[in-house]
C-alpha atoms as a PDB file:
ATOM      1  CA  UNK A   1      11.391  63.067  23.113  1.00  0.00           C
ATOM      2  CA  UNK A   2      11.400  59.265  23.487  1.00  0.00           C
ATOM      3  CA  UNK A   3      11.941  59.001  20.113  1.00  0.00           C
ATOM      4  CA  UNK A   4      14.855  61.438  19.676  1.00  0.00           C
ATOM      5  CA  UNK A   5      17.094  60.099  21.907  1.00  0.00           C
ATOM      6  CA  UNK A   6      17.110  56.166  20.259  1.00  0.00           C
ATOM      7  CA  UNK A   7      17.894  58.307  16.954  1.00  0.00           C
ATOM      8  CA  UNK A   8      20.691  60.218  18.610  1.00  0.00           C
ATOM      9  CA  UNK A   9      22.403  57.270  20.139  1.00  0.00           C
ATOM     10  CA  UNK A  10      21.696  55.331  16.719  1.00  0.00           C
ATOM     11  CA  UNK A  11      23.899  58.452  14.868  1.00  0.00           C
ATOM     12  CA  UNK A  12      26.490  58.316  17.278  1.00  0.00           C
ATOM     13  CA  UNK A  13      27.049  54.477  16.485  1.00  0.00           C
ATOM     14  CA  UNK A  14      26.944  54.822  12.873  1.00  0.00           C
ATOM     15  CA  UNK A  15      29.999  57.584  13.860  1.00  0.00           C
ATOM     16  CA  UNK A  16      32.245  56.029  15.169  1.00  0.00           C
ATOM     17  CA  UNK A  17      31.756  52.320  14.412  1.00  0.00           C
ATOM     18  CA  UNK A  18      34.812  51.826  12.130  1.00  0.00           C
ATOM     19  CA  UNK A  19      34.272  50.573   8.303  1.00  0.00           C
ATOM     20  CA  UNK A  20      34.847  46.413   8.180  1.00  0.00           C
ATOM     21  CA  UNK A  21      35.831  46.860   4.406  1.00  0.00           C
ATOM     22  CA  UNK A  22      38.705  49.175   3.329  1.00  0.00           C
ATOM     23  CA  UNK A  23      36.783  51.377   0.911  1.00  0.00           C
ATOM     24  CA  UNK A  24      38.875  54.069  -1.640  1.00  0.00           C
ATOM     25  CA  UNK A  25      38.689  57.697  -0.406  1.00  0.00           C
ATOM     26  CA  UNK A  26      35.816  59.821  -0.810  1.00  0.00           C
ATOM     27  CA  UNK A  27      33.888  62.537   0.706  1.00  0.00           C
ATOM     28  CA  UNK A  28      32.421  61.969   4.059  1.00  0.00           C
ATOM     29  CA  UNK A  29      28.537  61.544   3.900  1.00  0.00           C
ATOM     30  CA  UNK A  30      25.759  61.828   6.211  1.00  0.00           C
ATOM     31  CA  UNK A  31      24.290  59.255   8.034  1.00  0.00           C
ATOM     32  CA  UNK A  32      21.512  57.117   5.898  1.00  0.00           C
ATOM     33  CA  UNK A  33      21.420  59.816   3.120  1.00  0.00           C
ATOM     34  CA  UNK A  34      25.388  59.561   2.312  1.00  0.00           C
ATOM     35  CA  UNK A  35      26.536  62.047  -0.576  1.00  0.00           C
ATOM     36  CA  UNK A  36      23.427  62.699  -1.860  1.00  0.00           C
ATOM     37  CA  UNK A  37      23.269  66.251  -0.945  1.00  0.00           C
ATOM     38  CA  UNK A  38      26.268  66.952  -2.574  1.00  0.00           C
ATOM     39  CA  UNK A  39      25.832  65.922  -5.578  1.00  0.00           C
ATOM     40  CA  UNK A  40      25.510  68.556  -8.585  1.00  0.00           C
ATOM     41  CA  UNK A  41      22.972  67.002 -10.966  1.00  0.00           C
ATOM     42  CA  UNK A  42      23.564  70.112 -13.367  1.00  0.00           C
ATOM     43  CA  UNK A  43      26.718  69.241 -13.609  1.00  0.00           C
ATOM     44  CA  UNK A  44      27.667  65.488 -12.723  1.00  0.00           C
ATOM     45  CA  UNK A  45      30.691  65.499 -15.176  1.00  0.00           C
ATOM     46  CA  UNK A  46      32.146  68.655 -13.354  1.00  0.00           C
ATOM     47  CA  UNK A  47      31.526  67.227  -9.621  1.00  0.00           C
ATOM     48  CA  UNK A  48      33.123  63.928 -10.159  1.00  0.00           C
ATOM     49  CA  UNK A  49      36.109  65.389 -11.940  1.00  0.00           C
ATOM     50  CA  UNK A  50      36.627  67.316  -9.072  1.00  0.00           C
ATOM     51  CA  UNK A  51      36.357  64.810  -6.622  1.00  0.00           C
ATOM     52  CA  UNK A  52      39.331  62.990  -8.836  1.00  0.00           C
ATOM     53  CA  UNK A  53      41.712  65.737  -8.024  1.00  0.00           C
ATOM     54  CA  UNK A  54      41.520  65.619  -4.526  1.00  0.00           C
ATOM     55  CA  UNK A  55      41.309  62.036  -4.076  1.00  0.00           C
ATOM     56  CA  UNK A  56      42.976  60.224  -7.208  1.00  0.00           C
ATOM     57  CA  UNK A  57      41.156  57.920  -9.524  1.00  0.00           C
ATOM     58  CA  UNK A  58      38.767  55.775  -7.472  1.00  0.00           C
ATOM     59  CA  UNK A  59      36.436  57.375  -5.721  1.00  0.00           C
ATOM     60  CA  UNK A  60      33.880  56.011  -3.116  1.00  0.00           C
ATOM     61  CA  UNK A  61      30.604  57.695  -2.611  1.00  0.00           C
ATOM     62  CA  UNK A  62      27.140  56.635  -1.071  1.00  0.00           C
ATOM     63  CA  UNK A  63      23.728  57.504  -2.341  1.00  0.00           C
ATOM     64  CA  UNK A  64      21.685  56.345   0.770  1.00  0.00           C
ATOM     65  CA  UNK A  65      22.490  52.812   1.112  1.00  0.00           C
ATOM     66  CA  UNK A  66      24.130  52.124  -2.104  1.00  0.00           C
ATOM     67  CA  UNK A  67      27.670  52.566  -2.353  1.00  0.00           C
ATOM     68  CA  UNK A  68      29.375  53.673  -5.329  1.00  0.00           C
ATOM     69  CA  UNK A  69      32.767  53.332  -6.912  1.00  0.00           C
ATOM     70  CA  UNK A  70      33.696  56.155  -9.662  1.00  0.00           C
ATOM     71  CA  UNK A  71      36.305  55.249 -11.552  1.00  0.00           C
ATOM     72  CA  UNK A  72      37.892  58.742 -13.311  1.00  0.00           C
ATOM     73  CA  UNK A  73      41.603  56.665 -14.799  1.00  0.00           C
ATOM     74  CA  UNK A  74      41.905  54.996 -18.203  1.00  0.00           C
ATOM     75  CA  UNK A  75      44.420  52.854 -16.280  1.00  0.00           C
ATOM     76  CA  UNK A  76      42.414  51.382 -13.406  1.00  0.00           C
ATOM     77  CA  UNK A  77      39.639  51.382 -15.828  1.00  0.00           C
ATOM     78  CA  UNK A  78      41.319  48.750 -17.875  1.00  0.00           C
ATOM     79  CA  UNK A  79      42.046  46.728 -15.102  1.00  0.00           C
ATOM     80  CA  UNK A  80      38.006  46.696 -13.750  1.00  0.00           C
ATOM     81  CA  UNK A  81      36.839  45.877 -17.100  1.00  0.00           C
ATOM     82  CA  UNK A  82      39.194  43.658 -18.565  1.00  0.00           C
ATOM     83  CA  UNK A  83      41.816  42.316 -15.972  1.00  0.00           C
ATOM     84  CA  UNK A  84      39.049  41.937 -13.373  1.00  0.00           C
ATOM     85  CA  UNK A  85      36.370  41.868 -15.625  1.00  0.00           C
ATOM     86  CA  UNK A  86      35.016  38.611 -13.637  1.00  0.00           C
ATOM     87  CA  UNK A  87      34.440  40.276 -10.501  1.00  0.00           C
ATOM     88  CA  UNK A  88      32.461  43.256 -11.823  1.00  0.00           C
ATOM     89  CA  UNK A  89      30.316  42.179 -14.526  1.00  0.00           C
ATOM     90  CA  UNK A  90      27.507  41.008 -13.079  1.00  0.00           C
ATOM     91  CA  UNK A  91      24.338  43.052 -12.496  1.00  0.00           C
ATOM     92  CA  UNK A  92      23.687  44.070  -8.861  1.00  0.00           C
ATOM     93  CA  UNK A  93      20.698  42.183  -7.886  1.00  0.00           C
ATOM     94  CA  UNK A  94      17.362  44.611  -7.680  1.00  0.00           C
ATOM     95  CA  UNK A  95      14.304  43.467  -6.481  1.00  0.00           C
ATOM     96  CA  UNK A  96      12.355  44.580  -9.481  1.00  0.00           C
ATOM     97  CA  UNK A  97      14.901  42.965 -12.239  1.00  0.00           C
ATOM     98  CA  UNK A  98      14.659  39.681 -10.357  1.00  0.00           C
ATOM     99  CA  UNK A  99      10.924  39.755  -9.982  1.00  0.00           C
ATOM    100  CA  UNK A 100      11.046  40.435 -13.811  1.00  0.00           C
ATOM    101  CA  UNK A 101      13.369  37.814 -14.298  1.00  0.00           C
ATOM    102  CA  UNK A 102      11.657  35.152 -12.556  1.00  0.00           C
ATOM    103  CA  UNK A 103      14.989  35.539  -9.873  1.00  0.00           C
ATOM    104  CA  UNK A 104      17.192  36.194 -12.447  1.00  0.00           C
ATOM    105  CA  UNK A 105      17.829  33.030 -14.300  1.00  0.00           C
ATOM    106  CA  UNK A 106      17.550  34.928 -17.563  1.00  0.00           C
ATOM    107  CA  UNK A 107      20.360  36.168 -19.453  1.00  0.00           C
ATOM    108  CA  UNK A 108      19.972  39.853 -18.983  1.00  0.00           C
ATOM    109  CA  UNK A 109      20.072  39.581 -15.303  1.00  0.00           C
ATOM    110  CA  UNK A 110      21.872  36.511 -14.139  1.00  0.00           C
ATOM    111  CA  UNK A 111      25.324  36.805 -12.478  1.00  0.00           C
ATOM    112  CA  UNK A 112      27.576  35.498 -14.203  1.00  0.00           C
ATOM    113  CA  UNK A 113      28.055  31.865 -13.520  1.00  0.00           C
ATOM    114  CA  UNK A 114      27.611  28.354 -15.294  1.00  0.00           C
ATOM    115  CA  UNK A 115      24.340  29.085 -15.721  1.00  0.00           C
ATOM    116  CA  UNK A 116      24.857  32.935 -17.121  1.00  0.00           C
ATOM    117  CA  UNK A 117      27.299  30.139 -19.463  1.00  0.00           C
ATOM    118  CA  UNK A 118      24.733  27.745 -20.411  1.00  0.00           C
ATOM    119  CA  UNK A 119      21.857  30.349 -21.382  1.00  0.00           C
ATOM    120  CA  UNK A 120      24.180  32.717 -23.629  1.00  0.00           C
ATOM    121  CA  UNK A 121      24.966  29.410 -25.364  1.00  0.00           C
ATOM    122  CA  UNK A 122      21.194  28.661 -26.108  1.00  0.00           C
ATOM    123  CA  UNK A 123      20.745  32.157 -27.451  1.00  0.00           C
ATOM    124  CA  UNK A 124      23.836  32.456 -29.816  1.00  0.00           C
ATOM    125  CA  UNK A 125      23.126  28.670 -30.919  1.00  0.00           C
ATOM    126  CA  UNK A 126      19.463  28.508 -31.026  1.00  0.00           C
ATOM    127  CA  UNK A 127      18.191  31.905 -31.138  1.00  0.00           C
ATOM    128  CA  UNK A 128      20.466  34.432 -32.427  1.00  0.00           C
ATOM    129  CA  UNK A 129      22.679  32.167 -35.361  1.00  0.00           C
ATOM    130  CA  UNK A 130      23.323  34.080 -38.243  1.00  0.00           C
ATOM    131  CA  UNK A 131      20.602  31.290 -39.701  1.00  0.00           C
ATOM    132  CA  UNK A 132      18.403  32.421 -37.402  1.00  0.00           C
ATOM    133  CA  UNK A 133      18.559  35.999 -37.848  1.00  0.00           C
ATOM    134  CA  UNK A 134      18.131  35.373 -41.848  1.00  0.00           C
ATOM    135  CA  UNK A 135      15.278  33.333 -41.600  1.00  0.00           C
ATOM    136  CA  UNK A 136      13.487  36.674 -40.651  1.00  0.00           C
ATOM    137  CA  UNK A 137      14.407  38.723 -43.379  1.00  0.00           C
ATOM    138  CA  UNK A 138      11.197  38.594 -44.377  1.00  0.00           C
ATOM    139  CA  UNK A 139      10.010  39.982 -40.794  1.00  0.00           C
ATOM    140  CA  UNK A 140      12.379  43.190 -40.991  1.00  0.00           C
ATOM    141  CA  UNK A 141      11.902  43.765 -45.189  1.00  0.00           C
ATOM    142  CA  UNK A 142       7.965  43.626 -44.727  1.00  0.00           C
ATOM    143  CA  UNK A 143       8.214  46.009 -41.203  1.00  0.00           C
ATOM    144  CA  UNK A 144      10.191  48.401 -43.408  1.00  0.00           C
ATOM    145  CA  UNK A 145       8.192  48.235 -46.102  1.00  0.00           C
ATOM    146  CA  UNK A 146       4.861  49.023 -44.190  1.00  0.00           C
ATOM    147  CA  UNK A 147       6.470  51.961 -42.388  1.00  0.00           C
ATOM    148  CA  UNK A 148       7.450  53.740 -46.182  1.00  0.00           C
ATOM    149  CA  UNK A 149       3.891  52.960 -46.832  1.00  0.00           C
ATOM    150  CA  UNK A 150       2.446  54.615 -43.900  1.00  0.00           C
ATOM    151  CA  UNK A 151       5.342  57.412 -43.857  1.00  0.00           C
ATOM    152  CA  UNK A 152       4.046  58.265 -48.326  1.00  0.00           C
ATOM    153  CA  UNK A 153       0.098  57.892 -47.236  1.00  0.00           C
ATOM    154  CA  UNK A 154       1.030  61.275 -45.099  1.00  0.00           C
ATOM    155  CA  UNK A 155       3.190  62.909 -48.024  1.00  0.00           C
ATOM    156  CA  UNK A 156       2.656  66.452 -47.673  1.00  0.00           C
ATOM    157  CA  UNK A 157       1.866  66.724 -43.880  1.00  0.00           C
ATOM    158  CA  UNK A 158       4.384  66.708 -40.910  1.00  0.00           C
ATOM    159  CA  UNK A 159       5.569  62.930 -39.645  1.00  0.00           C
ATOM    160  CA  UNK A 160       6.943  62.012 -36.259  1.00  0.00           C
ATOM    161  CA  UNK A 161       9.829  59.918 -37.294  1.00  0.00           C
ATOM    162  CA  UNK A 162      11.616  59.186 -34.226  1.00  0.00           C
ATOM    163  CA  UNK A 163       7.501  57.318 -33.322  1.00  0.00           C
ATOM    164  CA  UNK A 164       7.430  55.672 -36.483  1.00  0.00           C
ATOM    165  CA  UNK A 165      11.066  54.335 -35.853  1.00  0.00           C
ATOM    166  CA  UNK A 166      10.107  53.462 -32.172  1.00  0.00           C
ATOM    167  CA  UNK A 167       7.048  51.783 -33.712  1.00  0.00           C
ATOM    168  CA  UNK A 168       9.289  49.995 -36.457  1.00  0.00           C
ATOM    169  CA  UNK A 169      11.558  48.441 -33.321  1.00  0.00           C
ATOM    170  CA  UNK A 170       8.287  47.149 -31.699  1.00  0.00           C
ATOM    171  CA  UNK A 171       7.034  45.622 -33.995  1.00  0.00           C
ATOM    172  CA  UNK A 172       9.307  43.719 -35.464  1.00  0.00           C
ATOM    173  CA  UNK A 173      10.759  42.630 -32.033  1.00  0.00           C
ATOM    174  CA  UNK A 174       7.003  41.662 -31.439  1.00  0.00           C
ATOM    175  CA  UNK A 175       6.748  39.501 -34.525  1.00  0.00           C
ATOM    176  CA  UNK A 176      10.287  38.181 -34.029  1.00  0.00           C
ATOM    177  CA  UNK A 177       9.338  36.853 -31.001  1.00  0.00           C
ATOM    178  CA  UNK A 178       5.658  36.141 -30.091  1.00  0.00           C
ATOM    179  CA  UNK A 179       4.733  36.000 -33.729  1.00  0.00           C
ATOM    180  CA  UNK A 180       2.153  38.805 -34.088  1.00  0.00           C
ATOM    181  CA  UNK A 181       2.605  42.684 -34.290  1.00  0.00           C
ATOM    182  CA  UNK A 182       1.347  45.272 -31.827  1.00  0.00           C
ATOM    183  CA  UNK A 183      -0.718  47.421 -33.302  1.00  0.00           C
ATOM    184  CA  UNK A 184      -2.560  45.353 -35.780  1.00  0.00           C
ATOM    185  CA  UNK A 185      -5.710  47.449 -34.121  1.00  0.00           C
ATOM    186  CA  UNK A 186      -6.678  49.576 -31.069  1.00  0.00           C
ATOM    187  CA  UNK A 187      -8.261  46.305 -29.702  1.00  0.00           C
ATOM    188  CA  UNK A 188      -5.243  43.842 -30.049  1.00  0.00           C
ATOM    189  CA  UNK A 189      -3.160  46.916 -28.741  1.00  0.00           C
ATOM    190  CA  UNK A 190      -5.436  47.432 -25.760  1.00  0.00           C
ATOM    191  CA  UNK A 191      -5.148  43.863 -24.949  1.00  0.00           C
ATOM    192  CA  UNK A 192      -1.480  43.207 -25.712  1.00  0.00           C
ATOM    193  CA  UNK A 193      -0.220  43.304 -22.213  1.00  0.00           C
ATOM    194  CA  UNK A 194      -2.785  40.355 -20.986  1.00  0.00           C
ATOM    195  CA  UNK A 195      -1.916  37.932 -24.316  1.00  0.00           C
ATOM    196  CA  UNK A 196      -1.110  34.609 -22.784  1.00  0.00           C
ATOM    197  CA  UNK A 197       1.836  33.957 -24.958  1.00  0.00           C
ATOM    198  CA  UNK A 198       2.918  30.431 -24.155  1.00  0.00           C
ATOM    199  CA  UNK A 199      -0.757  29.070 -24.197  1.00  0.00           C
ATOM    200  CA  UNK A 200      -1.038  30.229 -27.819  1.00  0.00           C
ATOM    201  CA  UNK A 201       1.323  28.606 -28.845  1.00  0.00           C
ATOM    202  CA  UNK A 202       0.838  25.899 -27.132  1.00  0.00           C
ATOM    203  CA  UNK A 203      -2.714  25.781 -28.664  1.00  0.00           C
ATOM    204  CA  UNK A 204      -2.885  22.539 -31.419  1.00  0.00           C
ATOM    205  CA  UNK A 205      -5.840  24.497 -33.155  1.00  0.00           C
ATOM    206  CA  UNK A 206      -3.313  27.725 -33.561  1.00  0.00           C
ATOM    207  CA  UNK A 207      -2.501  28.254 -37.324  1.00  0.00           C
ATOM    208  CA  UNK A 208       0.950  26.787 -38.599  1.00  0.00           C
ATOM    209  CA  UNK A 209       3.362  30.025 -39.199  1.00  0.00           C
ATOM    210  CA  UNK A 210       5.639  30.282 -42.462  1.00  0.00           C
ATOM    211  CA  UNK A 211       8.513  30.231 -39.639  1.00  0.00           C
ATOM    212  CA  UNK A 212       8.904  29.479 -36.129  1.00  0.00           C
ATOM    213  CA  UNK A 213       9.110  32.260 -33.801  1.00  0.00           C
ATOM    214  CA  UNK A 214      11.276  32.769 -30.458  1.00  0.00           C
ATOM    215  CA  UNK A 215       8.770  31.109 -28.432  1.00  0.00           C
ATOM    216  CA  UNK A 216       8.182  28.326 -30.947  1.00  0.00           C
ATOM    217  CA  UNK A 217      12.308  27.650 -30.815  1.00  0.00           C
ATOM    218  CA  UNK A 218      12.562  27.940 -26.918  1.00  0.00           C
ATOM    219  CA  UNK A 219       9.623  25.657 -26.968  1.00  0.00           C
ATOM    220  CA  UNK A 220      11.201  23.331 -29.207  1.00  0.00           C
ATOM    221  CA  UNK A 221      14.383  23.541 -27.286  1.00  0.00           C
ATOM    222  CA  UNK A 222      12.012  22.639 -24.114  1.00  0.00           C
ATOM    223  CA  UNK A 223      10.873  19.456 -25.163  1.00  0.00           C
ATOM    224  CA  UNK A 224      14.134  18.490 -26.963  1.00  0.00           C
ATOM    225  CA  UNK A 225      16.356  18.732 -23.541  1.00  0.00           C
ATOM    226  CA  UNK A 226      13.505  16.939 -21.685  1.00  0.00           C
ATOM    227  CA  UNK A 227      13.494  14.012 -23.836  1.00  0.00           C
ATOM    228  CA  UNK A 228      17.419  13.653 -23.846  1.00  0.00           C
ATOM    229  CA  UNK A 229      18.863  11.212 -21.781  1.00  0.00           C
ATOM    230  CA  UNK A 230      21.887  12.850 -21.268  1.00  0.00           C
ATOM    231  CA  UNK A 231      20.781  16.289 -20.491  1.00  0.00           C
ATOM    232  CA  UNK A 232      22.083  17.879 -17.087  1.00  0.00           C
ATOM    233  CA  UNK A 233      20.322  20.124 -14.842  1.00  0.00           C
ATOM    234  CA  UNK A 234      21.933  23.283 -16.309  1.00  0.00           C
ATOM    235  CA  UNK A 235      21.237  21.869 -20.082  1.00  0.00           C
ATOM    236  CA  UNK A 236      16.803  21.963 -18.853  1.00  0.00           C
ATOM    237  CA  UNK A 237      15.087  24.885 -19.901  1.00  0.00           C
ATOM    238  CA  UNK A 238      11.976  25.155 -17.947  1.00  0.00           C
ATOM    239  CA  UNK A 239       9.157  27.172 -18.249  1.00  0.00           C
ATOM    240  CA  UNK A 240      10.696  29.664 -15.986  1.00  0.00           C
ATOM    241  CA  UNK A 241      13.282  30.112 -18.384  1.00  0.00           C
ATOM    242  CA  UNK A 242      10.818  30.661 -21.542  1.00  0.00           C
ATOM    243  CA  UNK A 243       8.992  33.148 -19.465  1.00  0.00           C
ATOM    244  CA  UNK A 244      11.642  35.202 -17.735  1.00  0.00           C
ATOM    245  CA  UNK A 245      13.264  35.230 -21.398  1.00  0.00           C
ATOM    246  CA  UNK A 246      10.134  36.623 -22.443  1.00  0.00           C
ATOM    247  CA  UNK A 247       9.358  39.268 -19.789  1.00  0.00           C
ATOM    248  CA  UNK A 248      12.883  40.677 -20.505  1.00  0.00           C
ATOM    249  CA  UNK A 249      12.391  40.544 -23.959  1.00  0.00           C
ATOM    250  CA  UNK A 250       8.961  42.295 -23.556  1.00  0.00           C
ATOM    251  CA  UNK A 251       9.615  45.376 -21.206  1.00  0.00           C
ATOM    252  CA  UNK A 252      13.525  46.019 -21.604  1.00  0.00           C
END
């Protein structure tokens, strides 16, 4: 009973306290769940459609905690994603993607900002230049060609290709960036998630590659902004950086 009554007086706040942000109309909710009972996950398509003919093309909904703005007109979807594209395209910030991230100072989840700026520069420059992407030609020709191998060796018997395409994506993403494939064997593929990445490549008895990987560029790219005189803050890429890059690059 002692507990009821704190909950009851806690509802009754939640009531009638009056919104501090002019939100678009919507259906009205229930306290700390919001819309989530009402909403058809059969049909999501048909529900929100609905909802757009009784209260026009935004639409403000809450699934517990999180509110959320549908947007149902071409018109006003225009002006979100390209007149007020600013305002809305950064990622909201989630515990887990900025653990990931190392707090978001990636790419993938950074808001947008002079930093967001200064790391899509280092990628288009440094990491994804149409020099770049040629010098691993090599990389996607000899991926290809091992996958037609391993796809004629089973000539005759059924083949799973959406795996064998999955498998073609890892790996060359793999040697792309850390330098090394996946599955080489069960062993190295057992052990792939506790590879110490940097370290190896940091390590002066490591074998010289025929061509630098991600790591090996970003690495580079390290020691070249520390040495410059005229570097800023935002222009240092610290080990943070490299790893956070990496993390993204490994689980997204």
């Amino acid at each position: 009973m002692m507990l009821i009554i704190p909950l009851i007086i806690t509802l009754i706040i939640v009531l009638i306290k009056p919104a501090r942000k002019r939100n678009p109309p919507g259906p009205p909710g229930l306290p700390f769940i919001g819309n989530l009972l009402q909403f058809d996950k059969a049909n999501p398509h048909i529900y929100l459609q609905r909802l757009s003919q009784k209260y026009g093309p935004l639409v403000h909904l809450r699934h517990g905690s999180t509110p959320i703005l549908v947007v149902t007109s071409s018109r006003t979807a225009k002006q979100i994603l390209k007149t007020s594209d600013l305002s809305f395209c950064s990622r909201p910030p989630i515990a887990g993607q900025q653990k990931l991230a190392y707090d978001g100072i990636d790419m993938a989840f950074s808001p947008y900002n002079q930093h967001w700026r200064q790391m899509r520069k280092i990628c288009v420059l440094h990491l994804l230049s149409p020099k770049q992407v040629f010098s691993f030609r090599a990389v996607r020709e000899d991926e290809v060609r091992r996958m037609i191998s391993k796809i004629s060796t089973r000539f005759g018997s059924p083949c799973n290709l959406s795996d064998m395409a999955m498998s073609l994506a890892s790996n060359l993403i793999c040697r792309v960036a850390f330098g090394r494939r996946y599955d080489d064997d069960e062993y190295d593929k057992m052990r792939f998630d506790r590879l110490i990445l940097i370290d190896e490549h940091l390590d002066p008895c490591r074998a010289k590659p025929d061509r630098p990987d991600i790591i090996d560029l970003m690495i580079e790219l390290k020691y070249q902004n520390s040495s410059s005189s005229s570097s800023s803050s935002l222009d240092l890429i610290t080990w943070d950086h490299i790893k956070a890059l990496l993390m993204v690059i490994l689980y997204m």
